[in-house]
PDB file of N, CA and C in Angstrom:
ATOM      1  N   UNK A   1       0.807  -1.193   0.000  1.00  0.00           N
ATOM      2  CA  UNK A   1       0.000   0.000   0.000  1.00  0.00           C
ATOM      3  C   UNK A   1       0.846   1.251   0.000  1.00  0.00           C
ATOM      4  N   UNK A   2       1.974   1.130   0.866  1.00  0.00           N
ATOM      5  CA  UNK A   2       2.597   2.151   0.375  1.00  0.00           C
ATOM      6  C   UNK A   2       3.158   2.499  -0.932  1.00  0.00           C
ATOM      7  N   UNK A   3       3.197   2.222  -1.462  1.00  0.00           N
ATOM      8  CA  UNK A   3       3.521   2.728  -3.135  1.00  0.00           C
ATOM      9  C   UNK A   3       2.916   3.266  -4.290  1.00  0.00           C
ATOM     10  N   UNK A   4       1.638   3.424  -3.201  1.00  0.00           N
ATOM     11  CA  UNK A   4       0.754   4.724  -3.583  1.00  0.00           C
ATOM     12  C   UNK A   4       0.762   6.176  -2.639  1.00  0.00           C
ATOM     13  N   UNK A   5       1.685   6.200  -1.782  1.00  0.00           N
ATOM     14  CA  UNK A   5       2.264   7.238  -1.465  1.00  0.00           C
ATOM     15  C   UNK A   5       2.717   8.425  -2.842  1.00  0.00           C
ATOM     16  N   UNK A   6       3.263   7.613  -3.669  1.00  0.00           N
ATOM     17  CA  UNK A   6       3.878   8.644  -4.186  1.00  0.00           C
ATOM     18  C   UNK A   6       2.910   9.565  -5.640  1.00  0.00           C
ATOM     19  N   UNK A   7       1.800   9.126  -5.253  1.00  0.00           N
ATOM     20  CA  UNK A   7       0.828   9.592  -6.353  1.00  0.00           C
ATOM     21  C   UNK A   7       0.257  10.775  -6.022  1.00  0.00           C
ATOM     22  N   UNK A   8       0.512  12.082  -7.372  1.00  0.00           N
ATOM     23  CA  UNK A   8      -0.118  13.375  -6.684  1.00  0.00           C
ATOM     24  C   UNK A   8      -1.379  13.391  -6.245  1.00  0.00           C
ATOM     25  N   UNK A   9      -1.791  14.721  -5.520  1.00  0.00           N
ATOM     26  CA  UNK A   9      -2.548  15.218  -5.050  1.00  0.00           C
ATOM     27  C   UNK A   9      -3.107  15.896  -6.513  1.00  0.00           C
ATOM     28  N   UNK A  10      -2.658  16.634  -7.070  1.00  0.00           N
ATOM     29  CA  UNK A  10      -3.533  16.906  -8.487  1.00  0.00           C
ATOM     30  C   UNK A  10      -2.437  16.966  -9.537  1.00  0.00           C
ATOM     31  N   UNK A  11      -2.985  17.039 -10.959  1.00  0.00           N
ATOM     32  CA  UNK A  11      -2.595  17.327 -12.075  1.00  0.00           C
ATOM     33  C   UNK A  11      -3.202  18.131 -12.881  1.00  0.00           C
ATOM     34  N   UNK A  12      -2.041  18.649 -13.736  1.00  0.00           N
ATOM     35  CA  UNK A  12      -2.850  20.015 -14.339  1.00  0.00           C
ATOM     36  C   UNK A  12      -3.026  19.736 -15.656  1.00  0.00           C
ATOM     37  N   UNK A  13      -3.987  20.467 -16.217  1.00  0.00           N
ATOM     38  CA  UNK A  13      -4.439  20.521 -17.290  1.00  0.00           C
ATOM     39  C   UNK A  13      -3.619  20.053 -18.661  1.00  0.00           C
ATOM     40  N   UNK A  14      -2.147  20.961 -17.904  1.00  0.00           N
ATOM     41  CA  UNK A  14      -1.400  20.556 -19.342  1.00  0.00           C
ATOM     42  C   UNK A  14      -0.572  19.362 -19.275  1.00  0.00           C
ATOM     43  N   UNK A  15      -0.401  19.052 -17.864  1.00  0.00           N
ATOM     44  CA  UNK A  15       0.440  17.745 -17.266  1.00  0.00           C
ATOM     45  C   UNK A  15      -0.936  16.430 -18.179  1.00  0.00           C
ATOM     46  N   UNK A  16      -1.748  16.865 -17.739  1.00  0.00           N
ATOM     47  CA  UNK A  16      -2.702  15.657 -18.334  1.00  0.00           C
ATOM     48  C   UNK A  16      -2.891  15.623 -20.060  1.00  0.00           C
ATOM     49  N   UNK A  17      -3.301  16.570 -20.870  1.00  0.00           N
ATOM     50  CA  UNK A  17      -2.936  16.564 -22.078  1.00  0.00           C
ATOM     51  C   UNK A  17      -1.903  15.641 -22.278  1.00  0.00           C
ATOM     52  N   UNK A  18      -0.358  15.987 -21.478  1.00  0.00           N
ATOM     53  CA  UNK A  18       0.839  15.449 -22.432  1.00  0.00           C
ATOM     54  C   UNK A  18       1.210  14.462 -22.072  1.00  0.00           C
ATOM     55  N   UNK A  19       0.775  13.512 -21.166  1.00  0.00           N
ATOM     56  CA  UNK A  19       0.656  12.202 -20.494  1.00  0.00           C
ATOM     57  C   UNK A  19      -0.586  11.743 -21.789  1.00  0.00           C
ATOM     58  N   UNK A  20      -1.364  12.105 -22.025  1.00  0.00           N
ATOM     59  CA  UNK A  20      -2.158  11.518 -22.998  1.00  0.00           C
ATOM     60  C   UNK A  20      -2.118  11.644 -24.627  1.00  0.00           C
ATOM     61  N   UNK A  21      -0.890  12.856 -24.901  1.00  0.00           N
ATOM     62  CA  UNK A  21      -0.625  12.716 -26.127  1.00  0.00           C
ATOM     63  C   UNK A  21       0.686  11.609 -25.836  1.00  0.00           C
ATOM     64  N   UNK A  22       1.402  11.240 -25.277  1.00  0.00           N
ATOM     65  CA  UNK A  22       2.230  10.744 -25.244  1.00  0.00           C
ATOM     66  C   UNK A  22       1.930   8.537 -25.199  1.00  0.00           C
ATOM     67  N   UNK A  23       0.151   8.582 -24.541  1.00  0.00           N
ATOM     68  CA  UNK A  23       0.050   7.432 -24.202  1.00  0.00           C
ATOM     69  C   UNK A  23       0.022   6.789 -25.828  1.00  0.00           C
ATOM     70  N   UNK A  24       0.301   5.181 -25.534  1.00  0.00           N
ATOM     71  CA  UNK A  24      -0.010   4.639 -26.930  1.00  0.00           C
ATOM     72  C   UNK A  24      -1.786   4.377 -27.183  1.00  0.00           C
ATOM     73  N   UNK A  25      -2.046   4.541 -28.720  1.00  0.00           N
ATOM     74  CA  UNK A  25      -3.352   3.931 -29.004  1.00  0.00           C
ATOM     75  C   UNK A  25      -3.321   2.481 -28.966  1.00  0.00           C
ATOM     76  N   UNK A  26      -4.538   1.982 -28.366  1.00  0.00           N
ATOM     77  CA  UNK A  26      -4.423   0.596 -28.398  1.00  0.00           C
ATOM     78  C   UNK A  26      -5.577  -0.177 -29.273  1.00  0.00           C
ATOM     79  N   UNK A  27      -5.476  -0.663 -29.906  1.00  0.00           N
ATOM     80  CA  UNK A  27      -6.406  -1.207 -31.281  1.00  0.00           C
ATOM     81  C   UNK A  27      -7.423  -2.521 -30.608  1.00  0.00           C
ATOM     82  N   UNK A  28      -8.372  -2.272 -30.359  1.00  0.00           N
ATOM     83  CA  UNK A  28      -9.049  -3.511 -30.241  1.00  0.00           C
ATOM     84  C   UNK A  28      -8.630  -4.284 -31.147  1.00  0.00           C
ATOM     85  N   UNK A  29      -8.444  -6.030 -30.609  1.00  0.00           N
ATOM     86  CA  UNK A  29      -8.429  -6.928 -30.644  1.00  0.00           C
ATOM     87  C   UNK A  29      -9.595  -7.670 -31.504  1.00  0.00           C
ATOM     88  N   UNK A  30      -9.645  -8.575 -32.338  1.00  0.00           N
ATOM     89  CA  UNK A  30     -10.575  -8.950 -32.925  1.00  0.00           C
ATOM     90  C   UNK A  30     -11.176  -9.486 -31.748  1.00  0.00           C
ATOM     91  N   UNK A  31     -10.481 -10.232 -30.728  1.00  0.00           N
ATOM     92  CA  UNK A  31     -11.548 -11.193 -29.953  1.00  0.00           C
ATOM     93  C   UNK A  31     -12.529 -10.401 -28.961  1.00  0.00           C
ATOM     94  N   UNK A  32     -11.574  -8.993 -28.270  1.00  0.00           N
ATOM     95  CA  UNK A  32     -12.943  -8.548 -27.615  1.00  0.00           C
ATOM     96  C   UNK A  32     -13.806  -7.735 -28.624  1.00  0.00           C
ATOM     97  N   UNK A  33     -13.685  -7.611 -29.561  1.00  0.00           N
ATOM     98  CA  UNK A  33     -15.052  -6.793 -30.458  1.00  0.00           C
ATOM     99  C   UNK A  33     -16.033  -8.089 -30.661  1.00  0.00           C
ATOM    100  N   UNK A  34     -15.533  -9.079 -31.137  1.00  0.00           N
ATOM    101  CA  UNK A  34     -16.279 -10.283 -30.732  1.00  0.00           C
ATOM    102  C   UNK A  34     -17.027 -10.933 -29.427  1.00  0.00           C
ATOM    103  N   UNK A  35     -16.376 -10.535 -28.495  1.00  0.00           N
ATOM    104  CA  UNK A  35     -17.019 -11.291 -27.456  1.00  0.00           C
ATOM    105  C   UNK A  35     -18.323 -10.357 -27.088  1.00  0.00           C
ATOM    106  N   UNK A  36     -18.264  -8.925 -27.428  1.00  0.00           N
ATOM    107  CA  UNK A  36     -19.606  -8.021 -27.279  1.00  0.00           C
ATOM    108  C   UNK A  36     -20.790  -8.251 -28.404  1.00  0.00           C
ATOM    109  N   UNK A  37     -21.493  -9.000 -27.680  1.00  0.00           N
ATOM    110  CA  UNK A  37     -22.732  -9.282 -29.265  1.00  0.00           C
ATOM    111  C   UNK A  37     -23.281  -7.451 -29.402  1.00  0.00           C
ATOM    112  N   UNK A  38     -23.701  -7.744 -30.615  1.00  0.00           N
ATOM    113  CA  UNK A  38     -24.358  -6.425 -31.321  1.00  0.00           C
ATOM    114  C   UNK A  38     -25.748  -5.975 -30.387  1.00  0.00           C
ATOM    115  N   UNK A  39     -26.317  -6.960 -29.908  1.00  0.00           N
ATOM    116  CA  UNK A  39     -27.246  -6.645 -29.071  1.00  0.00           C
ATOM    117  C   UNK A  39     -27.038  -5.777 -27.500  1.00  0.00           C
ATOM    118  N   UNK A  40     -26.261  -6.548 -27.223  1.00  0.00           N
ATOM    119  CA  UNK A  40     -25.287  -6.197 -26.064  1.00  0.00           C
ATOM    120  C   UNK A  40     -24.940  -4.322 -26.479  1.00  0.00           C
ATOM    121  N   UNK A  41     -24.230  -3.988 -27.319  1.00  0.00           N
ATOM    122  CA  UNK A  41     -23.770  -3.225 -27.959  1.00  0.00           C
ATOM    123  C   UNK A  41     -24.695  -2.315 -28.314  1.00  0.00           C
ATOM    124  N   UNK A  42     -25.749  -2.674 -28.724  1.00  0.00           N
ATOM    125  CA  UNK A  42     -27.244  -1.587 -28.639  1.00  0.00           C
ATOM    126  C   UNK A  42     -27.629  -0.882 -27.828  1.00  0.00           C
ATOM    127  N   UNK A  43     -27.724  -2.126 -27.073  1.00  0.00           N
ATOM    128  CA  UNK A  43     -28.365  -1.714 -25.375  1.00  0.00           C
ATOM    129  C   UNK A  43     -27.755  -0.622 -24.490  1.00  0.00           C
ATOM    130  N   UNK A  44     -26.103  -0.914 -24.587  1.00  0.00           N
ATOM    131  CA  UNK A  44     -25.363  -0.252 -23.898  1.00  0.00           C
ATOM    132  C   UNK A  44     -25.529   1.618 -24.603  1.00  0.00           C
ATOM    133  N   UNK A  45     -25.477   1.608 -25.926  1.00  0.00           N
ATOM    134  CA  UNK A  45     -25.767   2.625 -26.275  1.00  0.00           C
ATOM    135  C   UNK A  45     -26.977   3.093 -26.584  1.00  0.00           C
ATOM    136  N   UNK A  46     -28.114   2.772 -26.108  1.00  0.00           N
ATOM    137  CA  UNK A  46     -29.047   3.556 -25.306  1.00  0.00           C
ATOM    138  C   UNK A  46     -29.372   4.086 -24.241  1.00  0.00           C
ATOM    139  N   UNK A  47     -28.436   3.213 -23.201  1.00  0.00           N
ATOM    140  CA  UNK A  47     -28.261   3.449 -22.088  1.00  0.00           C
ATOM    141  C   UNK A  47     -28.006   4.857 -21.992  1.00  0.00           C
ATOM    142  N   UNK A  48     -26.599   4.777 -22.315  1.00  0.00           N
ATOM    143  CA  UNK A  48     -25.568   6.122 -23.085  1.00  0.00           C
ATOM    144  C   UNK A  48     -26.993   7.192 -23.549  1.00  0.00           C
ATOM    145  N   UNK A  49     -27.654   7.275 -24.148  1.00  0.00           N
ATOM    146  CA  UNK A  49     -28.200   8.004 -25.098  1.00  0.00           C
ATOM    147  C   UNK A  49     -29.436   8.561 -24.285  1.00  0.00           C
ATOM    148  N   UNK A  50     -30.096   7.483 -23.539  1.00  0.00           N
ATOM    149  CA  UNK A  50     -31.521   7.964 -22.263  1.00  0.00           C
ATOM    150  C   UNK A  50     -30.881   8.879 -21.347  1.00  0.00           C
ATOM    151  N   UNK A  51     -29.162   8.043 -20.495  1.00  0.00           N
ATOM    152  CA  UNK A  51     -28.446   9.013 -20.135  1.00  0.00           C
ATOM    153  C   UNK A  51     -28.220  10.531 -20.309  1.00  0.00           C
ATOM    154  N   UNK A  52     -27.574  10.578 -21.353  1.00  0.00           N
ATOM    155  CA  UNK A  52     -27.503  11.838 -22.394  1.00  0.00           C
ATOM    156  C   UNK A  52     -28.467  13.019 -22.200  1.00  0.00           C
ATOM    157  N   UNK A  53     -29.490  12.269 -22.513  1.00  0.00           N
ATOM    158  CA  UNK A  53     -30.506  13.112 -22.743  1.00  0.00           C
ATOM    159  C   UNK A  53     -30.889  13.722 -21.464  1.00  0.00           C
ATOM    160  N   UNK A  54     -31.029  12.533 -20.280  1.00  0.00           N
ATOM    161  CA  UNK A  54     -31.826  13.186 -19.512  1.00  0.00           C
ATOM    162  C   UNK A  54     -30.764  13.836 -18.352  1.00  0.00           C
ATOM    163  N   UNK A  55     -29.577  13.388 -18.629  1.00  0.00           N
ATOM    164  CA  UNK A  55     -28.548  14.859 -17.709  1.00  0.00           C
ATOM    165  C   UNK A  55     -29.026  16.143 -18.535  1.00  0.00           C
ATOM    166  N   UNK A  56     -28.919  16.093 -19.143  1.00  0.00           N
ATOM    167  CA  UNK A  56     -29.397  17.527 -20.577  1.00  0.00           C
ATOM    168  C   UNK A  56     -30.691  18.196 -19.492  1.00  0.00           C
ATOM    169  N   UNK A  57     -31.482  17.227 -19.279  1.00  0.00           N
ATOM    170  CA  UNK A  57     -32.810  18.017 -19.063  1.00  0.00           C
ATOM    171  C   UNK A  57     -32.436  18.262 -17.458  1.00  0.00           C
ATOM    172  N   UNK A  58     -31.751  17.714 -16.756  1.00  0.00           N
ATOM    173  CA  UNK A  58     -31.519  18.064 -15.679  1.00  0.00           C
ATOM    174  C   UNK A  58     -30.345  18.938 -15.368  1.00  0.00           C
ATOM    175  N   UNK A  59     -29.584  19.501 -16.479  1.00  0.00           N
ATOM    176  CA  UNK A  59     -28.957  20.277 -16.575  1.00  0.00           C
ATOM    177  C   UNK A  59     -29.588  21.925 -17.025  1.00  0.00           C
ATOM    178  N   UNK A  60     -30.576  21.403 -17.698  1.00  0.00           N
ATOM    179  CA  UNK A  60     -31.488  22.639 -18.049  1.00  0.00           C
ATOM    180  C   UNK A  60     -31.978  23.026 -17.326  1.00  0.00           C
ATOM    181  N   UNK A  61     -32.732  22.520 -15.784  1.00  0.00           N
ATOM    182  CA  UNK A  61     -33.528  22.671 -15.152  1.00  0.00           C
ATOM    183  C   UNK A  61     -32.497  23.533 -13.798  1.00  0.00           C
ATOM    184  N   UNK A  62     -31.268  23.191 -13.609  1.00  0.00           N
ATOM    185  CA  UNK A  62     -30.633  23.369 -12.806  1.00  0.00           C
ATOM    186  C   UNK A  62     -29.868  25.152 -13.244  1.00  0.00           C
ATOM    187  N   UNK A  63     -29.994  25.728 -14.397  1.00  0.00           N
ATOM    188  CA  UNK A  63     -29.256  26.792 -14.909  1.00  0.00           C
ATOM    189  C   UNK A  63     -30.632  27.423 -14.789  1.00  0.00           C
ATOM    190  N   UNK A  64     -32.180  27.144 -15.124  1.00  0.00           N
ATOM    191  CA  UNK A  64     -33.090  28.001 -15.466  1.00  0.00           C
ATOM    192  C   UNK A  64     -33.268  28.473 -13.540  1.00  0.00           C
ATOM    193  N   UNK A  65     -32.220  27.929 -12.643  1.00  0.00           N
ATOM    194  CA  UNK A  65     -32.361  28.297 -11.612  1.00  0.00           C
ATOM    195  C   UNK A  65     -33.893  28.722 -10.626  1.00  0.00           C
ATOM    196  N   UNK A  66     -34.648  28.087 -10.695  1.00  0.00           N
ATOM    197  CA  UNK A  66     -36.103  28.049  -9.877  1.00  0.00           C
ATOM    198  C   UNK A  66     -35.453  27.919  -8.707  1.00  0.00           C
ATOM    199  N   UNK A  67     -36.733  28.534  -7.776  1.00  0.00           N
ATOM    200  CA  UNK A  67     -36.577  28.647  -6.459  1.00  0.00           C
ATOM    201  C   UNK A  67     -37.143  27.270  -5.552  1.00  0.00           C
ATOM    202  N   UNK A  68     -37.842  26.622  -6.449  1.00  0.00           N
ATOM    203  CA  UNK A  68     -37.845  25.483  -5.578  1.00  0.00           C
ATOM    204  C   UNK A  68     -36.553  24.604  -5.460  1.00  0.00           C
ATOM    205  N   UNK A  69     -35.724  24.787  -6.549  1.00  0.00           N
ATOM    206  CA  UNK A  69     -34.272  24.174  -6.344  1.00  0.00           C
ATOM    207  C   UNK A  69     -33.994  24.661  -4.927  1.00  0.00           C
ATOM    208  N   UNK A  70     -33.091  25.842  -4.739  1.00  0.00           N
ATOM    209  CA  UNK A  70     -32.639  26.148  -3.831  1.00  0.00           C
ATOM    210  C   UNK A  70     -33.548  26.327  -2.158  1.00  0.00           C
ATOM    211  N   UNK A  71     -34.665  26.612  -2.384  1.00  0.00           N
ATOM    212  CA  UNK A  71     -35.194  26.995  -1.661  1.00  0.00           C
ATOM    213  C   UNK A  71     -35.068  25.884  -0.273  1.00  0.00           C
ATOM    214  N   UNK A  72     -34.654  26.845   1.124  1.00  0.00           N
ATOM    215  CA  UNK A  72     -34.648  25.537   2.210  1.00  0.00           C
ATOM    216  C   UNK A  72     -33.355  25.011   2.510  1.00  0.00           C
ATOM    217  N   UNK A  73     -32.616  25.422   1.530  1.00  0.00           N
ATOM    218  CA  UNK A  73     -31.275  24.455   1.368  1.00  0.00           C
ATOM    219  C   UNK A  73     -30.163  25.333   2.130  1.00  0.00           C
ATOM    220  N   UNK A  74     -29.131  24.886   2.542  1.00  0.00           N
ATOM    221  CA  UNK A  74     -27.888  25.249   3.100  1.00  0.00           C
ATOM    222  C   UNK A  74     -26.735  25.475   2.266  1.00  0.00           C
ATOM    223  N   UNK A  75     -26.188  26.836   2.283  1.00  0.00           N
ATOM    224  CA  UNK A  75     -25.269  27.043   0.992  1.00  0.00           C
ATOM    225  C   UNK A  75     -24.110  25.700   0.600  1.00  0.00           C
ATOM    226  N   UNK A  76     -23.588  24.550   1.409  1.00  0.00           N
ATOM    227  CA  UNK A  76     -23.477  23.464   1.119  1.00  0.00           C
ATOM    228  C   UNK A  76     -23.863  22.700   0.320  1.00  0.00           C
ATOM    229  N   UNK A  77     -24.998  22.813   0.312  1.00  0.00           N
ATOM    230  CA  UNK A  77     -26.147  21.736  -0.514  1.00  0.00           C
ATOM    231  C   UNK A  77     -26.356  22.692  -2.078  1.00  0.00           C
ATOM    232  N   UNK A  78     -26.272  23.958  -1.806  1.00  0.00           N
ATOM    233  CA  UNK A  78     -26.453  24.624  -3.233  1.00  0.00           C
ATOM    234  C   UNK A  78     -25.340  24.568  -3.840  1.00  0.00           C
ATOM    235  N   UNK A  79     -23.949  24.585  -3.336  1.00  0.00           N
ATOM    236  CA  UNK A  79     -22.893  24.801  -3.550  1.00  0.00           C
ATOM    237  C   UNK A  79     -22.531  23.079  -4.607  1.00  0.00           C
ATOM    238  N   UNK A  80     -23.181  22.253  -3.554  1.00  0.00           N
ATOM    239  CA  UNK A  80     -23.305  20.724  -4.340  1.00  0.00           C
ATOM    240  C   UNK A  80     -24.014  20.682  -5.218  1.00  0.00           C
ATOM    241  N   UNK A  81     -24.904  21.063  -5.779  1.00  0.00           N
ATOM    242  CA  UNK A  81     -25.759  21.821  -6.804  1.00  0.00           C
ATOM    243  C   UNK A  81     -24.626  21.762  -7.918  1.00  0.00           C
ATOM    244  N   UNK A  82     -24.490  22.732  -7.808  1.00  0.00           N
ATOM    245  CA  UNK A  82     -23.421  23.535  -8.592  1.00  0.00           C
ATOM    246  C   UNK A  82     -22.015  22.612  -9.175  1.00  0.00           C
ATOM    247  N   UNK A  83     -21.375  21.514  -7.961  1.00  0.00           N
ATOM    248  CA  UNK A  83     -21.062  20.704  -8.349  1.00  0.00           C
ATOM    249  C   UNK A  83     -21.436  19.618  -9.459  1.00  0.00           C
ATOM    250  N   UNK A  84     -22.358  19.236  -8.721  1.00  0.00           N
ATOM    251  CA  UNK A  84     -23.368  18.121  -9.774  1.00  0.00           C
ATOM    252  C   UNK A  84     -23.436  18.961 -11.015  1.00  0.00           C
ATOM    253  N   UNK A  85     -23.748  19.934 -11.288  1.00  0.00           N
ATOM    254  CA  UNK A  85     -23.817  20.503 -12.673  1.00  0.00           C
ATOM    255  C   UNK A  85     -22.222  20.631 -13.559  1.00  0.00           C
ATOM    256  N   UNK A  86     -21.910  20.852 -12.669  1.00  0.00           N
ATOM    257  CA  UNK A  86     -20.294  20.895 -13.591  1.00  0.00           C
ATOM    258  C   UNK A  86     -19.215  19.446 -13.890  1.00  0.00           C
ATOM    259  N   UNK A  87     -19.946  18.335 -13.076  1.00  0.00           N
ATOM    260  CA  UNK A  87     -19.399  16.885 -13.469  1.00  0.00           C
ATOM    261  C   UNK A  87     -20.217  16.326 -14.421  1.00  0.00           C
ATOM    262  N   UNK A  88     -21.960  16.842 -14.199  1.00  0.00           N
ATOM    263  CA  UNK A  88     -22.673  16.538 -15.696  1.00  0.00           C
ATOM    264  C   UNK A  88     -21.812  16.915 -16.325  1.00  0.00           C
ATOM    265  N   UNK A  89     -21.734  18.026 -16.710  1.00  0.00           N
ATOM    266  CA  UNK A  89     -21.060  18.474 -18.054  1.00  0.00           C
ATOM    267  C   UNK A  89     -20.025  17.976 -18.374  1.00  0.00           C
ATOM    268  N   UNK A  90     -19.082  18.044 -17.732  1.00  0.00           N
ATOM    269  CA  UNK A  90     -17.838  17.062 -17.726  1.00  0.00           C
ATOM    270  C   UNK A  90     -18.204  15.456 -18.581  1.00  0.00           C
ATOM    271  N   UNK A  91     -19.020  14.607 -17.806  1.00  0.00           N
ATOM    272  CA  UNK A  91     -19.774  13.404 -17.984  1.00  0.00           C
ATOM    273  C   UNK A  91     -19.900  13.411 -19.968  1.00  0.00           C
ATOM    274  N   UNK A  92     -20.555  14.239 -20.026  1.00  0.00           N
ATOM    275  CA  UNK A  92     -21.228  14.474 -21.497  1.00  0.00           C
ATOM    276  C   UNK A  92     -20.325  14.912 -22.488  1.00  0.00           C
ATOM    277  N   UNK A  93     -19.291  15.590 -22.168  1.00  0.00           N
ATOM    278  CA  UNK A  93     -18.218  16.000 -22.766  1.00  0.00           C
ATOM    279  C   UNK A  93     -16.924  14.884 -22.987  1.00  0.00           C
ATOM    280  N   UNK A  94     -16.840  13.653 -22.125  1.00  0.00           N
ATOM    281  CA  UNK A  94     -16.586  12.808 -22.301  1.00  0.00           C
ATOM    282  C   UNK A  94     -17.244  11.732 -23.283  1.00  0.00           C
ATOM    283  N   UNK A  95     -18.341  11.592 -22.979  1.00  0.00           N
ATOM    284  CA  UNK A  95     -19.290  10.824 -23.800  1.00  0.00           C
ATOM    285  C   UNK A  95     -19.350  10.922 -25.135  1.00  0.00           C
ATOM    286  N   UNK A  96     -19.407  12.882 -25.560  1.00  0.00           N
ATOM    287  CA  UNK A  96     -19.286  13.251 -26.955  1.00  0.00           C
ATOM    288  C   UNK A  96     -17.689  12.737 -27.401  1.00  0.00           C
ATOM    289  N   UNK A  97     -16.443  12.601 -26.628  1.00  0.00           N
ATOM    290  CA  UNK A  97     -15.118  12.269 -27.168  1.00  0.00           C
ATOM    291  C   UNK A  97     -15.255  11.290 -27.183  1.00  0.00           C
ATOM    292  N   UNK A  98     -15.523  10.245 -26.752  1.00  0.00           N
ATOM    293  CA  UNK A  98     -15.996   8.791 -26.403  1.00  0.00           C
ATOM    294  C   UNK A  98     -16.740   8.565 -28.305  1.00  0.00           C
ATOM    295  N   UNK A  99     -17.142   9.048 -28.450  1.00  0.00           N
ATOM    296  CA  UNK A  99     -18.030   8.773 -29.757  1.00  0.00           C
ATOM    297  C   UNK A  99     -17.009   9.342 -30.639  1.00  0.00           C
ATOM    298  N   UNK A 100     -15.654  10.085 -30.625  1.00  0.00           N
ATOM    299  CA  UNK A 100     -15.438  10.621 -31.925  1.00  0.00           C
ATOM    300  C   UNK A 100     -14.484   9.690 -32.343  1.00  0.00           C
ATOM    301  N   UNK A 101     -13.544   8.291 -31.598  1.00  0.00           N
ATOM    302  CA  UNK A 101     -13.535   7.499 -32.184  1.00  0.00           C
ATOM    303  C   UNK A 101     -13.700   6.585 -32.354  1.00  0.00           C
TER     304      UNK A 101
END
């Protein structure tokens, strides 16, 4: 366990870029594109896609800022709000790179 001592506390933006231009591409394998049936493979990307959609609408709902959102709440809890909205986005912004290849 100790030899995860030596793993940062954060990385920056450009530290992460060049760790990832630097990683190798790795080519699926005929056997695992095979072992995922097409059905399998559907499913999962609807999942993806109901997903999608409905962070979207709960992302919409969370910027058009209503007062029943906040209302009651402890600047903690709004502040987590605010969180949750910015890892959606994150989430989806992955998802769209995820699809470009």
């Amino acid at each position: 366990m100790s030899n995860f001592n030596s793993l940062p506390n954060s990385i920056s933006h450009k530290q992460l870029n060049s760790l990832l231009a630097k990683a190798r591409k790795q080519p699926l394998s005929s056997h695992d594109s095979i072992s995922l049936s097409s059905k399998e493979q559907e499913s999962f990307e609807e999942l993806l896609v109901n997903w999608s959609s409905l962070s979207r609408k709960l992302l919409d709902e969370l910027q058009r800022k209503h007062d029943y959102i906040v209302e009651g709440k402890k600047p903690q809890a709004i502040m987590a709000l605010g969180a949750l909205a910015a890892h959606l986005n994150m989430a989806i912004q992955a998802r769209n790179a995820s699809n470009l290849e």
